[in-house]
PDB file of N, CA and C in Angstrom:
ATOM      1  N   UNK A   1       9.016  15.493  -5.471  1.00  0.00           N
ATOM      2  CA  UNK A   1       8.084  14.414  -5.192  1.00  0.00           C
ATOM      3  C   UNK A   1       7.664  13.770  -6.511  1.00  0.00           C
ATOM      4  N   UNK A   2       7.711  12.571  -6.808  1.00  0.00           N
ATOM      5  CA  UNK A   2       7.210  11.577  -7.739  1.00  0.00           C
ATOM      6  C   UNK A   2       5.929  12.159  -8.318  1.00  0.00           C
ATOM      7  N   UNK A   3       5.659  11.957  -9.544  1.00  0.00           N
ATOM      8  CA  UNK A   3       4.231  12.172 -10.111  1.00  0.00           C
ATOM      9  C   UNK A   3       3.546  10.753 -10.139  1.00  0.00           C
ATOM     10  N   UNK A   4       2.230  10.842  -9.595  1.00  0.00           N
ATOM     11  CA  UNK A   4       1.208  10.099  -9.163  1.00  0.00           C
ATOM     12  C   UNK A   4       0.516   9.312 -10.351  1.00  0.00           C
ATOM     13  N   UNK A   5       0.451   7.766 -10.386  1.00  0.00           N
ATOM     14  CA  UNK A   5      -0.453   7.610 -11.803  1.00  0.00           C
ATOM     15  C   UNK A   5      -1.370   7.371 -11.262  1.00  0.00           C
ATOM     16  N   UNK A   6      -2.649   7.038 -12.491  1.00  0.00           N
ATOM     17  CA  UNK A   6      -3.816   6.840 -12.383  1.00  0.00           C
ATOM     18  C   UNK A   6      -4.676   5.868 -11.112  1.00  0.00           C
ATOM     19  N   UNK A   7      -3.431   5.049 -11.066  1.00  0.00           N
ATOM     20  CA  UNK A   7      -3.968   3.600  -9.850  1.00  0.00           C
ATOM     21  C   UNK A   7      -3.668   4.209  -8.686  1.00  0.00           C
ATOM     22  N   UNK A   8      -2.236   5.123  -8.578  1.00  0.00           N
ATOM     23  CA  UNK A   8      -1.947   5.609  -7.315  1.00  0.00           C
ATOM     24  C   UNK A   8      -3.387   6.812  -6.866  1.00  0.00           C
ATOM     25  N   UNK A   9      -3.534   7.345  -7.738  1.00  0.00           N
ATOM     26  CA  UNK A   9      -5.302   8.397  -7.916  1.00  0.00           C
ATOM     27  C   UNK A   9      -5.998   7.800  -7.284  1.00  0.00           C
ATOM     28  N   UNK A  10      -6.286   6.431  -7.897  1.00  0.00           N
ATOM     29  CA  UNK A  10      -7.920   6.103  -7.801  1.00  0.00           C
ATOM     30  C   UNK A  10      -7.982   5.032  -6.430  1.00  0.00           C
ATOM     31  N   UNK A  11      -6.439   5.012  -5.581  1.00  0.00           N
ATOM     32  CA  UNK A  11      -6.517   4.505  -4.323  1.00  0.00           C
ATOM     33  C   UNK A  11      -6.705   5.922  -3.270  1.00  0.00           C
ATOM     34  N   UNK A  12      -6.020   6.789  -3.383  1.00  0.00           N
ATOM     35  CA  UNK A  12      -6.324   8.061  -2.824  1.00  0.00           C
ATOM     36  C   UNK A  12      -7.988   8.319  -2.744  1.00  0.00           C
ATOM     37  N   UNK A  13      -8.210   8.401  -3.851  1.00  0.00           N
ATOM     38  CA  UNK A  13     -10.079   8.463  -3.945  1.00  0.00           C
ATOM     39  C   UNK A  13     -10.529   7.428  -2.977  1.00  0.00           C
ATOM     40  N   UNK A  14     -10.313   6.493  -2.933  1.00  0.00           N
ATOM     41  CA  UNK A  14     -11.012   5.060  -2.412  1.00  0.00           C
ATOM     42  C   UNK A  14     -10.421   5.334  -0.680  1.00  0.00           C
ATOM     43  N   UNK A  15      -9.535   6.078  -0.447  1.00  0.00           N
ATOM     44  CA  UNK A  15      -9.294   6.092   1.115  1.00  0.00           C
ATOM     45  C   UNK A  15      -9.477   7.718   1.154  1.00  0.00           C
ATOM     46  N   UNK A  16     -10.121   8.358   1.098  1.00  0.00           N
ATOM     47  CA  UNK A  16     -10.699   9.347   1.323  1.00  0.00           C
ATOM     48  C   UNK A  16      -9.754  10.661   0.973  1.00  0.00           C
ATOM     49  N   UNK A  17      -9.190  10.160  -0.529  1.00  0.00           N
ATOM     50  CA  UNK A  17      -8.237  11.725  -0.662  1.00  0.00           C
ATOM     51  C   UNK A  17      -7.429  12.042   0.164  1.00  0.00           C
ATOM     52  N   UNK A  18      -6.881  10.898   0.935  1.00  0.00           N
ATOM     53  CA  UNK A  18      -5.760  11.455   2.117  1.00  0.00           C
ATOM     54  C   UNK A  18      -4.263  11.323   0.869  1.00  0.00           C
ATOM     55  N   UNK A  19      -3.712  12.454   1.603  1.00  0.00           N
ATOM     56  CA  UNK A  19      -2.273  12.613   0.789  1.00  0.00           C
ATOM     57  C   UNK A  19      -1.146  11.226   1.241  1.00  0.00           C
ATOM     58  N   UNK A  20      -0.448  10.684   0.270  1.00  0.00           N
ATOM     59  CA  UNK A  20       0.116   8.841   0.883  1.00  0.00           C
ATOM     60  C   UNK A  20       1.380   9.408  -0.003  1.00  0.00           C
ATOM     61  N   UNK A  21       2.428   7.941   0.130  1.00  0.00           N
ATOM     62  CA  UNK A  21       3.667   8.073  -0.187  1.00  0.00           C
ATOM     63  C   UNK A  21       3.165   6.843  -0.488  1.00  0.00           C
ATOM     64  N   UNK A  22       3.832   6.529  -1.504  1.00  0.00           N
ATOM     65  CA  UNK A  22       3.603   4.612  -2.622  1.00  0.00           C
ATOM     66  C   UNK A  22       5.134   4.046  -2.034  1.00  0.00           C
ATOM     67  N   UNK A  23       4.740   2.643  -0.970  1.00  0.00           N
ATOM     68  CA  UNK A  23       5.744   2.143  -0.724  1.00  0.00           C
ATOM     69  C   UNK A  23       5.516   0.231  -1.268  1.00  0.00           C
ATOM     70  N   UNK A  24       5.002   0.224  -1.870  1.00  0.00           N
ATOM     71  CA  UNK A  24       4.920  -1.019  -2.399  1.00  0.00           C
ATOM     72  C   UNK A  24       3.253  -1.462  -3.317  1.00  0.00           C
ATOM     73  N   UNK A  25       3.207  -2.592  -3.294  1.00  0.00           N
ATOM     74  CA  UNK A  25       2.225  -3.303  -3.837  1.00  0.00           C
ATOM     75  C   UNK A  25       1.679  -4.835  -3.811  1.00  0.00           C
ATOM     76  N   UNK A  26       0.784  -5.529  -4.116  1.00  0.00           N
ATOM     77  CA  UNK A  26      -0.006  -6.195  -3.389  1.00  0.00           C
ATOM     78  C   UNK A  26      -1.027  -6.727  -4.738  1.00  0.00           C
ATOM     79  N   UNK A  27      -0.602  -8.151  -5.040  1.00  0.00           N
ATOM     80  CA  UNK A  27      -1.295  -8.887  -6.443  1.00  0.00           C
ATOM     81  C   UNK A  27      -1.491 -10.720  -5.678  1.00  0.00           C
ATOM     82  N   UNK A  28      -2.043 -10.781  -6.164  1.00  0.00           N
ATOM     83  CA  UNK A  28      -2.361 -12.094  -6.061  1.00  0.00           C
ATOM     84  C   UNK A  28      -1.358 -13.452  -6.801  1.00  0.00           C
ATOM     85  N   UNK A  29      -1.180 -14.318  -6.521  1.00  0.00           N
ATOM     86  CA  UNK A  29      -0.206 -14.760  -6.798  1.00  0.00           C
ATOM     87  C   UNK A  29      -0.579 -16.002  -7.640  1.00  0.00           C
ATOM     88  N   UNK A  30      -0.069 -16.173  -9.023  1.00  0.00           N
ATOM     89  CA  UNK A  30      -0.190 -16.935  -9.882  1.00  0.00           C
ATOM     90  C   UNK A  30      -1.094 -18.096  -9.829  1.00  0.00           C
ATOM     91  N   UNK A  31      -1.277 -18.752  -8.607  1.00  0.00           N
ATOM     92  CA  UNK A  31      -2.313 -19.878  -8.385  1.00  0.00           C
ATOM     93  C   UNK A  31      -3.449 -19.313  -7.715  1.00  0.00           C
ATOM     94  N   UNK A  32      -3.014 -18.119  -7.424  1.00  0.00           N
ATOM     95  CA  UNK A  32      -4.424 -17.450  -6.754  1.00  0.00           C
ATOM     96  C   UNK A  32      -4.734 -18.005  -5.535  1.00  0.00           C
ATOM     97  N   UNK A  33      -4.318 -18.595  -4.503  1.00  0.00           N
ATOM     98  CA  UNK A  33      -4.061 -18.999  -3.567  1.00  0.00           C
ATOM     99  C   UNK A  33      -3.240 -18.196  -2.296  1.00  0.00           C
ATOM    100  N   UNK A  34      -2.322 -17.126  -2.737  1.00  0.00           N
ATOM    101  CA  UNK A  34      -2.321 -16.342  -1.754  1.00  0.00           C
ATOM    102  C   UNK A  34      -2.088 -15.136  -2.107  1.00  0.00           C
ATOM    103  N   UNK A  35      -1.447 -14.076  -1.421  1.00  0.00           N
ATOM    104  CA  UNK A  35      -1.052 -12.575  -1.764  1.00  0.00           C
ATOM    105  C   UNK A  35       0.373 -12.187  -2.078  1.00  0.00           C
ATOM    106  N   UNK A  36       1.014 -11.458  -2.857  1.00  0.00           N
ATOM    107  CA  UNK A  36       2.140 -11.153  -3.253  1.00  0.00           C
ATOM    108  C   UNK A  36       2.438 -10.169  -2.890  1.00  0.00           C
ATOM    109  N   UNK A  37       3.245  -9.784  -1.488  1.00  0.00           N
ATOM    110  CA  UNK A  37       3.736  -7.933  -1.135  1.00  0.00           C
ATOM    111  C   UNK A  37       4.976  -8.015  -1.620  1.00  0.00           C
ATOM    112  N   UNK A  38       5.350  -6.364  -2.262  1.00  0.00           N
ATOM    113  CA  UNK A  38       6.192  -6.326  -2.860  1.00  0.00           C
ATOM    114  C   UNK A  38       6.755  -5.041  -2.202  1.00  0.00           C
ATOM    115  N   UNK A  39       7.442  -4.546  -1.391  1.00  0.00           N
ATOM    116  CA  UNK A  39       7.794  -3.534  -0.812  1.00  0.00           C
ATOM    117  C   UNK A  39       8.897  -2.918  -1.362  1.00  0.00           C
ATOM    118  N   UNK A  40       8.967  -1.710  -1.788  1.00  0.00           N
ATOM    119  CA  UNK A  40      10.719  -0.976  -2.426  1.00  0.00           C
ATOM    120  C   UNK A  40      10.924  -0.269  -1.085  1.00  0.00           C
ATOM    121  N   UNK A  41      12.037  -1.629  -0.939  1.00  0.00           N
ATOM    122  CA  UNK A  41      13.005  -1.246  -0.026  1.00  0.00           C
ATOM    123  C   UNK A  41      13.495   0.549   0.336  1.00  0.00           C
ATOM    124  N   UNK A  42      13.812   1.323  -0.762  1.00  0.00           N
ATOM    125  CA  UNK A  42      14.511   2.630  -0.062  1.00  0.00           C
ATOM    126  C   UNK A  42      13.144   3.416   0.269  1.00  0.00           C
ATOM    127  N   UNK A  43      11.794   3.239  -0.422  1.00  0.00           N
ATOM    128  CA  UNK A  43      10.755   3.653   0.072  1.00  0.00           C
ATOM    129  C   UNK A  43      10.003   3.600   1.940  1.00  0.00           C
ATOM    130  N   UNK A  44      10.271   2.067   2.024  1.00  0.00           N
ATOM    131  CA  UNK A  44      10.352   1.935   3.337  1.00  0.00           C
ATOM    132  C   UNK A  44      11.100   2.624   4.327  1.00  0.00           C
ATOM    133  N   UNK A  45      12.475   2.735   3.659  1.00  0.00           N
ATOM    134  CA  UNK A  45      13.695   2.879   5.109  1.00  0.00           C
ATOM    135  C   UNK A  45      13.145   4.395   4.834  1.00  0.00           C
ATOM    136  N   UNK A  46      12.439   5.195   4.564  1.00  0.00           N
ATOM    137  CA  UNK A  46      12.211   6.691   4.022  1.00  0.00           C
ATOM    138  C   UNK A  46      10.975   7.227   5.054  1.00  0.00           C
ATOM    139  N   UNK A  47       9.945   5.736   5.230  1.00  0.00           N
ATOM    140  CA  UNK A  47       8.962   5.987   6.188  1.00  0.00           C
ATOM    141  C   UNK A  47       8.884   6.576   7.210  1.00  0.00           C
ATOM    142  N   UNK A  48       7.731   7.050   7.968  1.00  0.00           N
ATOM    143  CA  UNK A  48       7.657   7.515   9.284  1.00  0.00           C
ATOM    144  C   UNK A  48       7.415   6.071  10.146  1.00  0.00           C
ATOM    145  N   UNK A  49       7.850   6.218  11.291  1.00  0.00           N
ATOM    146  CA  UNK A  49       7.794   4.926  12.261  1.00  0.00           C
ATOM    147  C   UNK A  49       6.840   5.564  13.664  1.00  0.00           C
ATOM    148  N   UNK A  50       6.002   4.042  14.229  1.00  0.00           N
ATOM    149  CA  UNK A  50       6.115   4.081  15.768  1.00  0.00           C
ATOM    150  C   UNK A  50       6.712   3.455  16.711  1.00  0.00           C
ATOM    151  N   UNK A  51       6.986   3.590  17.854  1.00  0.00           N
ATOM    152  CA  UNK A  51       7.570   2.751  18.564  1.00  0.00           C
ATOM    153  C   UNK A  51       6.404   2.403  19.749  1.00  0.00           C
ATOM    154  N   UNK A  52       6.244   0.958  19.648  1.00  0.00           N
ATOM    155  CA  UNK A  52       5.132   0.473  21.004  1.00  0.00           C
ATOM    156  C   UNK A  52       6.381   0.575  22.432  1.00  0.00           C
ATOM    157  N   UNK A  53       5.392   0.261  23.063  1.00  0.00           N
ATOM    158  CA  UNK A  53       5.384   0.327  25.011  1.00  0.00           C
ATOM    159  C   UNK A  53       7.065  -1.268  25.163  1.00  0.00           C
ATOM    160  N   UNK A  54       6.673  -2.036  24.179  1.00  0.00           N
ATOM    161  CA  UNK A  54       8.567  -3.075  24.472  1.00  0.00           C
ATOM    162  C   UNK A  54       9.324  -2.440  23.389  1.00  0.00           C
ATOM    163  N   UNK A  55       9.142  -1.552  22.947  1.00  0.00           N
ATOM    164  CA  UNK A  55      10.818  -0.737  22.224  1.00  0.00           C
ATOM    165  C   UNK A  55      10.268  -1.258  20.986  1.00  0.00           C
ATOM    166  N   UNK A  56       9.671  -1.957  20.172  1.00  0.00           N
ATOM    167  CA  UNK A  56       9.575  -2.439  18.603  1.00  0.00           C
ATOM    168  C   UNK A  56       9.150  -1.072  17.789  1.00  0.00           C
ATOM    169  N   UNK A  57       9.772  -1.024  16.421  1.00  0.00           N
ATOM    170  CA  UNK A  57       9.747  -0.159  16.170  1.00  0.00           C
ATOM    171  C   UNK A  57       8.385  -0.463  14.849  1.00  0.00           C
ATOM    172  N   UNK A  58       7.224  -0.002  14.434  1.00  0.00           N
ATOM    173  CA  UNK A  58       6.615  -0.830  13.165  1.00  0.00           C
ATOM    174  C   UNK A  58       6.496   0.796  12.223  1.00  0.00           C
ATOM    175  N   UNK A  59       5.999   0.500  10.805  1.00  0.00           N
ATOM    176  CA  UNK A  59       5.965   0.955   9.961  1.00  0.00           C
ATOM    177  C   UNK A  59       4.422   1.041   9.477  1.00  0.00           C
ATOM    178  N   UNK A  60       3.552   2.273  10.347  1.00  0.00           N
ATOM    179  CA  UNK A  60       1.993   2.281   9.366  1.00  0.00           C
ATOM    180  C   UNK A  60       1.888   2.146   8.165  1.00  0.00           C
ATOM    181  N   UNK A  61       1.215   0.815   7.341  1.00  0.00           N
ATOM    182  CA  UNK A  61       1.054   1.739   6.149  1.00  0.00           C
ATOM    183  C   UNK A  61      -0.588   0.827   6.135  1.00  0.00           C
ATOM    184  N   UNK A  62      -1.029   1.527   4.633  1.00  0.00           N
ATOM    185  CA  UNK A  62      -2.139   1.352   4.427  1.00  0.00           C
ATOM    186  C   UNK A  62      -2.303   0.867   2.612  1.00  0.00           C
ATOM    187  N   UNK A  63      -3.612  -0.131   2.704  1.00  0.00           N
ATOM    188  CA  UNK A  63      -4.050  -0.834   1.543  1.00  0.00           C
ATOM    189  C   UNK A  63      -5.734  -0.589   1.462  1.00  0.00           C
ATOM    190  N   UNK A  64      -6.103   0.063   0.614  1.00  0.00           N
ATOM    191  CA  UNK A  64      -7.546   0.528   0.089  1.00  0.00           C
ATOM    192  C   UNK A  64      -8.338  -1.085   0.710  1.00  0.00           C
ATOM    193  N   UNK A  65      -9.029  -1.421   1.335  1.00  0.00           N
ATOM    194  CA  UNK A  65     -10.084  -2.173   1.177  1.00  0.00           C
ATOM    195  C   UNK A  65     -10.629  -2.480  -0.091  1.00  0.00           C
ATOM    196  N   UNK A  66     -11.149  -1.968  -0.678  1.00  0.00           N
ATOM    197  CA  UNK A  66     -12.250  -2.068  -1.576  1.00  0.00           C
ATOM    198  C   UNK A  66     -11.137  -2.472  -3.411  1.00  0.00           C
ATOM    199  N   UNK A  67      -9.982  -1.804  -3.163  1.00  0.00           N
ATOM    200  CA  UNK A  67      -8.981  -2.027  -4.362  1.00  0.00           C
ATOM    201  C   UNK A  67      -8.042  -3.549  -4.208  1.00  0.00           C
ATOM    202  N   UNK A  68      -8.264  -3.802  -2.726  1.00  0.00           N
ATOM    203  CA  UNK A  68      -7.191  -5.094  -2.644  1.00  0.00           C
ATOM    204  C   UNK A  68      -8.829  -5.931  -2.463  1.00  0.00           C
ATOM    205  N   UNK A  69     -10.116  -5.980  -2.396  1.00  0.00           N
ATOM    206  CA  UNK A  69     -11.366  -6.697  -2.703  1.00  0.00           C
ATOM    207  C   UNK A  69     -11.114  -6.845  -4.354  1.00  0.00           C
ATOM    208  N   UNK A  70     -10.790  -5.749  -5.336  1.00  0.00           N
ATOM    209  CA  UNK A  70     -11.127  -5.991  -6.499  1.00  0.00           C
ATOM    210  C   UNK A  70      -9.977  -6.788  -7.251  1.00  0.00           C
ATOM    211  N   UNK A  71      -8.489  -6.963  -6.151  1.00  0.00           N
ATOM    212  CA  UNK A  71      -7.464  -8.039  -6.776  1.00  0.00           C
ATOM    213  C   UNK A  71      -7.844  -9.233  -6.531  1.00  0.00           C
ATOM    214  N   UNK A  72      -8.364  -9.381  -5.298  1.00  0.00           N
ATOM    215  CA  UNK A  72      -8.611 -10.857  -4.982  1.00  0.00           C
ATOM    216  C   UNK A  72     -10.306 -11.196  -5.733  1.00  0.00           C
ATOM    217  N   UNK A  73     -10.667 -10.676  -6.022  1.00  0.00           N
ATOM    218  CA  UNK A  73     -12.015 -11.145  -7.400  1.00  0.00           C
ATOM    219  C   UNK A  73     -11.354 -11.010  -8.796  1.00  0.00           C
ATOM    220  N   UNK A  74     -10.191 -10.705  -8.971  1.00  0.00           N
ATOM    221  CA  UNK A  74      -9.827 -11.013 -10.018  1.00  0.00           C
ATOM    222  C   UNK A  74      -9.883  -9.335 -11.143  1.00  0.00           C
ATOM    223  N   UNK A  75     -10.701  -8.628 -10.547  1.00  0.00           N
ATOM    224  CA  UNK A  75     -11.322  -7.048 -11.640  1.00  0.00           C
ATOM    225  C   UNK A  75      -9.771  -6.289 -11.626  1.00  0.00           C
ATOM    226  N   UNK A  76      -8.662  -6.224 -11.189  1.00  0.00           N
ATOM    227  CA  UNK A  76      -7.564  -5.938 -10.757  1.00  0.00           C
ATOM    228  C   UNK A  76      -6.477  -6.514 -10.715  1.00  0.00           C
ATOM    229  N   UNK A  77      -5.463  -6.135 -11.446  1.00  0.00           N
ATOM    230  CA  UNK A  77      -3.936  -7.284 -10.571  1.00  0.00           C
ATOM    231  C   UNK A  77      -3.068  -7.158 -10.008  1.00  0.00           C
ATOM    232  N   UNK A  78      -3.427  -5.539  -9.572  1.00  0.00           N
ATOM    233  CA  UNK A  78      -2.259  -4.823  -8.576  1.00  0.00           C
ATOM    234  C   UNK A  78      -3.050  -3.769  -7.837  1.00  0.00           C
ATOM    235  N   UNK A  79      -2.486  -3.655  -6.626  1.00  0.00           N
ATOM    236  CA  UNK A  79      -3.311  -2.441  -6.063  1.00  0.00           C
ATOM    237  C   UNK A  79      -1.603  -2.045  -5.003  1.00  0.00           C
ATOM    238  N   UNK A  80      -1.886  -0.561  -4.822  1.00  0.00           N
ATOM    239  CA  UNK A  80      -0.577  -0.217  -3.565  1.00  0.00           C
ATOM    240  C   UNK A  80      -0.725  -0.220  -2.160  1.00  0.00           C
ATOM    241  N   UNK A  81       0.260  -0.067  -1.824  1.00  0.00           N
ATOM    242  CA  UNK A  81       0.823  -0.321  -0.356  1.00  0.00           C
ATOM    243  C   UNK A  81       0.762   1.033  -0.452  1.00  0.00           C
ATOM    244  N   UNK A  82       0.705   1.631   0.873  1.00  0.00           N
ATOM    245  CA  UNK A  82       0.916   3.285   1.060  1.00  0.00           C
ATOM    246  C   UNK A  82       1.606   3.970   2.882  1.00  0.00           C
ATOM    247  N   UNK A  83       2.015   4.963   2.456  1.00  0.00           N
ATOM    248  CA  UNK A  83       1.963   5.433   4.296  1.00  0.00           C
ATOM    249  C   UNK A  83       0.957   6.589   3.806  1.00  0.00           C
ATOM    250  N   UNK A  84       0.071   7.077   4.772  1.00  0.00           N
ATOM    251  CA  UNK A  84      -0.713   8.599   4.459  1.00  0.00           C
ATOM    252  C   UNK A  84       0.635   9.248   5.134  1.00  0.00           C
ATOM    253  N   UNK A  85       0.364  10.373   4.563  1.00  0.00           N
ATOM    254  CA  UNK A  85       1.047  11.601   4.952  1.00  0.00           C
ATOM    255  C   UNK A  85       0.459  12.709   5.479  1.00  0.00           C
ATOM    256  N   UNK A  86       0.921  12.810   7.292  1.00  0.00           N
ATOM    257  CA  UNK A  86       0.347  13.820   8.107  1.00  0.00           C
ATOM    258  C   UNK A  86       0.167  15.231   7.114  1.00  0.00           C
TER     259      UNK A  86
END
């Protein structure tokens, strides 16, 4: 398993110490006008999936509140994408 840096830490802290897998990231985009997701591809296809009630298959993941608040004020210029891990 990958060793964790400091930003991947201090989003864990901010969603309650739940154990996650880093499948992307999430910056604001040069005019500041909208959001930039950046997903690594083999991270994704690696995910756990659900399947709803018409057959679609989606991919949970999760973004700290309070860390994607501090990209879009500017205190930040990247925050991650995550799946928790049961």
């Amino acid at each position: 398993m990958p060793t964790k840096n400091k930003e991947q830490e201090m989003n864990e802290e901010e969603a309650g110490a739940a154990t996650s897998t880093l499948v992307g990231y999430v910056r604001r985009s040069g005019a500041g006008g909208a959001l930039k997701v950046s997903i690594d591809a083999e991270a994704i296809q690696a995910c756990s999936t659900y399947t709803t009630s018409d057959g679609r298959a989606y991919v949970p993941l999760v973004i700290s509140l309070r860390a994607l608040q501090r990209v879009l004020d500017g205190e930040r210029a990247v925050t991650t994408i995550s799946q928790l891990v049961d």
